[in-house]
Structures are given as C-alpha cells and as structure tokens.
C-alpha atoms as a PDB file:
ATOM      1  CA  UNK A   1      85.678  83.467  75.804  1.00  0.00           C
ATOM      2  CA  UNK A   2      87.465  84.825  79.019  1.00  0.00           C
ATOM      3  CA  UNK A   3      88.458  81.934  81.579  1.00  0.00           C
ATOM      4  CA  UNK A   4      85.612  83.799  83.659  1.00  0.00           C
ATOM      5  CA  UNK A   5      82.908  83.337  81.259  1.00  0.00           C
ATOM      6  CA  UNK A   6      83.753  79.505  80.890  1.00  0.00           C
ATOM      7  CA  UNK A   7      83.565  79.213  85.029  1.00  0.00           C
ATOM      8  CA  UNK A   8      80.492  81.042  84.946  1.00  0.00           C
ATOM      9  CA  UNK A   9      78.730  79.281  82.091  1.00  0.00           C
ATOM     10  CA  UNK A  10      79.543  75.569  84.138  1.00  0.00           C
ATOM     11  CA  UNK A  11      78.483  76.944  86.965  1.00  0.00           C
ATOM     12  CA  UNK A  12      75.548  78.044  85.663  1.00  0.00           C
ATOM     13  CA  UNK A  13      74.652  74.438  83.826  1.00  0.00           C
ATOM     14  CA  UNK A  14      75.510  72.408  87.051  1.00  0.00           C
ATOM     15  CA  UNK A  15      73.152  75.117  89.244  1.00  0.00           C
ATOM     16  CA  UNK A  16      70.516  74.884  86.228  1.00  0.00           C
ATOM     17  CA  UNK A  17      70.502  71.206  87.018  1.00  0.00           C
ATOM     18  CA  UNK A  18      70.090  71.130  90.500  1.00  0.00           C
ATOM     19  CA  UNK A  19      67.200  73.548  90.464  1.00  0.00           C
ATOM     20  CA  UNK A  20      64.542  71.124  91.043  1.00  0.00           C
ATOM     21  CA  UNK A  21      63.495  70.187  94.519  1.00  0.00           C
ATOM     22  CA  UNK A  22      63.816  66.618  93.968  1.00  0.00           C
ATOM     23  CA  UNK A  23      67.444  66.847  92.338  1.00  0.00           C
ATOM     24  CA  UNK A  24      68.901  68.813  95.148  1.00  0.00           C
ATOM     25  CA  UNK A  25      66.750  65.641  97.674  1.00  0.00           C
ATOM     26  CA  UNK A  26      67.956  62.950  95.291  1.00  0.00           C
ATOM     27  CA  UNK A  27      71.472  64.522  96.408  1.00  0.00           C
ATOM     28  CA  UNK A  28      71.098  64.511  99.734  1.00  0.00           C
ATOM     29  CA  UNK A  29      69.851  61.208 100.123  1.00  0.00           C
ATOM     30  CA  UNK A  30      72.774  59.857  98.290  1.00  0.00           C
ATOM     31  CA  UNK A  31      75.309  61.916 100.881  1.00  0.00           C
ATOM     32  CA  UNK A  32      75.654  58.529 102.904  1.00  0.00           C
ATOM     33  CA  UNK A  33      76.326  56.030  99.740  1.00  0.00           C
ATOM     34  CA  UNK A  34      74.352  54.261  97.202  1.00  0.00           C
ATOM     35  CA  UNK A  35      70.449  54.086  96.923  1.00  0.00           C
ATOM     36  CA  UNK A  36      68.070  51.932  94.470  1.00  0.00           C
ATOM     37  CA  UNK A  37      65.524  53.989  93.006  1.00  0.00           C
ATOM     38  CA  UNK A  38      62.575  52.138  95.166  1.00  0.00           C
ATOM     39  CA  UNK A  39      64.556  53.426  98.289  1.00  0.00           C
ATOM     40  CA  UNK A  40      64.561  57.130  96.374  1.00  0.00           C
ATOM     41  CA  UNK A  41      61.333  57.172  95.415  1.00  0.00           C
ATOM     42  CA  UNK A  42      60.234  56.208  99.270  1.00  0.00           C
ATOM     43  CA  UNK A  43      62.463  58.468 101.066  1.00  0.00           C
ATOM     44  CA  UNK A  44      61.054  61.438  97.932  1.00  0.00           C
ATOM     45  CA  UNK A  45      57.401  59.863  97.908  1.00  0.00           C
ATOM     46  CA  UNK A  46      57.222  60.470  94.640  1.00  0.00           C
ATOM     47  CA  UNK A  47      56.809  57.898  91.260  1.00  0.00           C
ATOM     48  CA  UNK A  48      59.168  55.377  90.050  1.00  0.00           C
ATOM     49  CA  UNK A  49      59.147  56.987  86.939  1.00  0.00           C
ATOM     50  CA  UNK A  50      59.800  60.778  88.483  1.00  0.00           C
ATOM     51  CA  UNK A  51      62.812  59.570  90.185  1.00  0.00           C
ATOM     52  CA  UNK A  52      63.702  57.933  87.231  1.00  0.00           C
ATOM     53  CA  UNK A  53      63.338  61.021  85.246  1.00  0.00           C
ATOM     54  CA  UNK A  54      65.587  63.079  87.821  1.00  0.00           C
ATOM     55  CA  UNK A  55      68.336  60.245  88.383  1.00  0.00           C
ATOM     56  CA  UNK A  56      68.648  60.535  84.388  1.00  0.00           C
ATOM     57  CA  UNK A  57      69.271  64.364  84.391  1.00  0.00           C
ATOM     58  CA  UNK A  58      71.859  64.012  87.131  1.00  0.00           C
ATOM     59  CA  UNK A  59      73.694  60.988  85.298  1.00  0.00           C
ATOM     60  CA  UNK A  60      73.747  62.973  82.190  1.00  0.00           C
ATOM     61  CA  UNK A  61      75.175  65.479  83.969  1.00  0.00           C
ATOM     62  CA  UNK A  62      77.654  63.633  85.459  1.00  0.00           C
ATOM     63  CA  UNK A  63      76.921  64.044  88.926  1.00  0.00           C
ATOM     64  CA  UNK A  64      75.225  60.498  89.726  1.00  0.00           C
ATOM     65  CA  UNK A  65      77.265  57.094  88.500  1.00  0.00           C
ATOM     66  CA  UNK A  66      75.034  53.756  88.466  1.00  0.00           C
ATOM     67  CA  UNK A  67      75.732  50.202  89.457  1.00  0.00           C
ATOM     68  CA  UNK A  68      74.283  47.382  88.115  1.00  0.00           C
ATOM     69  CA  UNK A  69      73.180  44.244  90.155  1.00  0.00           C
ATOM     70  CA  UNK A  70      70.945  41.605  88.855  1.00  0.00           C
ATOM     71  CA  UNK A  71      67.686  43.349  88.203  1.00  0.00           C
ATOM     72  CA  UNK A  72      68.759  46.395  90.839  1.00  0.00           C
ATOM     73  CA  UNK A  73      70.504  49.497  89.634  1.00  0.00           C
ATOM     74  CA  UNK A  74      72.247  51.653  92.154  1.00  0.00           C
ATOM     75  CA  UNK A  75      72.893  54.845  91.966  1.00  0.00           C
ATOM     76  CA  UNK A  76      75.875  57.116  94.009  1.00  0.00           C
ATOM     77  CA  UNK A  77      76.841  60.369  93.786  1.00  0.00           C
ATOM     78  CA  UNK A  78      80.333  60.863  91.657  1.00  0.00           C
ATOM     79  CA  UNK A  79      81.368  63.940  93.698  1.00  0.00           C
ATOM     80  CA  UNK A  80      80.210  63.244  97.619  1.00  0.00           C
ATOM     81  CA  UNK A  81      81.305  67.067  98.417  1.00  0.00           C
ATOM     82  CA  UNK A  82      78.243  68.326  95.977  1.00  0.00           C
ATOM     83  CA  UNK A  83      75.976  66.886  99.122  1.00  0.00           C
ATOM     84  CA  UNK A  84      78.021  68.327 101.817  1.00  0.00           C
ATOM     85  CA  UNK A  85      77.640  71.661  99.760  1.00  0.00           C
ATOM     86  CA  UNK A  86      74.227  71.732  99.241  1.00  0.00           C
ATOM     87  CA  UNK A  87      73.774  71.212 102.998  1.00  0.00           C
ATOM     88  CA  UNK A  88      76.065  74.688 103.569  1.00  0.00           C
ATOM     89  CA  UNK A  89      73.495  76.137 101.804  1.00  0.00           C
ATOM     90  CA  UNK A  90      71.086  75.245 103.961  1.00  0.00           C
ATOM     91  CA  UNK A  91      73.311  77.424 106.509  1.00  0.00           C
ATOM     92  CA  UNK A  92      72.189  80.461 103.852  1.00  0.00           C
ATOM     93  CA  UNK A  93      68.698  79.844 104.038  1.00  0.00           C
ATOM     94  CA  UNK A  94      68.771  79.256 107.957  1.00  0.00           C
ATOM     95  CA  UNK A  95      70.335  83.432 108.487  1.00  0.00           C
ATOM     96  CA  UNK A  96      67.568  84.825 106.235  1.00  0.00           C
ATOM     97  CA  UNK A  97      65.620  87.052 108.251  1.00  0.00           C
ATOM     98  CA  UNK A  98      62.608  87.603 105.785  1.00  0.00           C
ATOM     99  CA  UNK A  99      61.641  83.408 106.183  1.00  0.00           C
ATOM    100  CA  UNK A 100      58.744  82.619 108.123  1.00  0.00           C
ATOM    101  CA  UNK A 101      59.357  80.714 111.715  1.00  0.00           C
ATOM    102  CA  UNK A 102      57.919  77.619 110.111  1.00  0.00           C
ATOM    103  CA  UNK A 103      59.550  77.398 107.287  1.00  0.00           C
ATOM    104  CA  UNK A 104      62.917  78.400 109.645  1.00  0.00           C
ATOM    105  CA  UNK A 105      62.033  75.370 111.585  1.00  0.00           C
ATOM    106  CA  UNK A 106      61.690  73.003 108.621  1.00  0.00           C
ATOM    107  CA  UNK A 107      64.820  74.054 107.002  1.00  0.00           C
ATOM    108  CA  UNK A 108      66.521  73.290 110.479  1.00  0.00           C
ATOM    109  CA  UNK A 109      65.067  69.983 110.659  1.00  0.00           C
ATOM    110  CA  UNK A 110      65.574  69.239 107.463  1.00  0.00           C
ATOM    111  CA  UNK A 111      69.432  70.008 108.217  1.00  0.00           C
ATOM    112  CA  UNK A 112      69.665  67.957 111.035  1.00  0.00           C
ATOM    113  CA  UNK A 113      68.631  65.191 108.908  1.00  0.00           C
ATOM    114  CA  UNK A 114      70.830  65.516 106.905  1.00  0.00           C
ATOM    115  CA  UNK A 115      73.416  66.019 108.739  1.00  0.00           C
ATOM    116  CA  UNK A 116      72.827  62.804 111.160  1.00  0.00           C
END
C-alpha cells in the first residue's frame, strides 16, 4: 500500500471517529484541560452513560487519556491541537454561502465560545 493510501486510510479512521456531534463537543470542551464526565455530560446535556459511551470511543482511539482520582476519573485530550483544529473548521462552515442566517449565527456563537 502506497504511503498515500496509509495517510488516507488514518485519516479516514480518526475523521470516522469524530463524526458524531457529541465527539467533536466532547473535544471542544476538553480544549481548556481536563473534565469529569458529570461536568461533560452538563456542559453536552446528555446521559452519564452517552458520554460515557463517546469518552470510550475517543480513548480507544487514542485521542482522550484518563486520570484517576478517588472515585473521579478525568479525562484530557492527548493531542490539544485536535481542538484548536476542529475550531478552524468552524471557519469552513462560517464562508458557506448555502447555510441559513440562523444556523450562520449559531455556528458563530458557538465559535466564540469556544474560542473564549
């Protein structure tokens, strides 16, 4: 397999896993440093158990690393620049004529966020 192929095929598997909504949030809200899952699941308001479910994927994947203390896991992203390159993308989304105003605006917002 060509040196291509290989980049393409990992590309492809790390895209594949952040193509959920809450894995690409989950990676955002980890931009800044560690989170518990109670703090996920609040900022995602979503389950215990979904968050759980996500956090696993990303850990298998490699992209999330845990911490352990007492009863309280934490989790942090193992490469920060994943978050600061999901939020370029947001730049992508932002130039897109064909989106709606609103869903311009939340995009924007959303950005800002993130980017505070």
């Amino acid at each position: 397999m060509s040196s291509r192929a290989v980049a393409c095929k990992e590309l492809a598997v790390l895209l594949s896993v952040l193509s959920h909504p809450y894995r690409v949030r989950i990676v955002l809200e980890l931009r800044e440093g560690e989170r518990d899952v109670g703090t996920l699941q609040e900022a995602l308001g979503t389950s215990h158990s979904a968050v759980s479910q996500h956090l696993a994927v990303l850990r298998s994947h490699r992209l999330v690393a845990e911490r352990r203390a007492g009863r309280h896991v934490f989790y942090r992203l193992c490469q920060p620049d994943l978050a600061r390159w999901l939020r370029e993308g947001l730049r992508l989304l932002q130039r897109d004529l064909h989106v709606s105003a609103e869903v311009r605006a939340a995009i924007e917002a959303a950005a800002n966020e993130w980017t505070s």
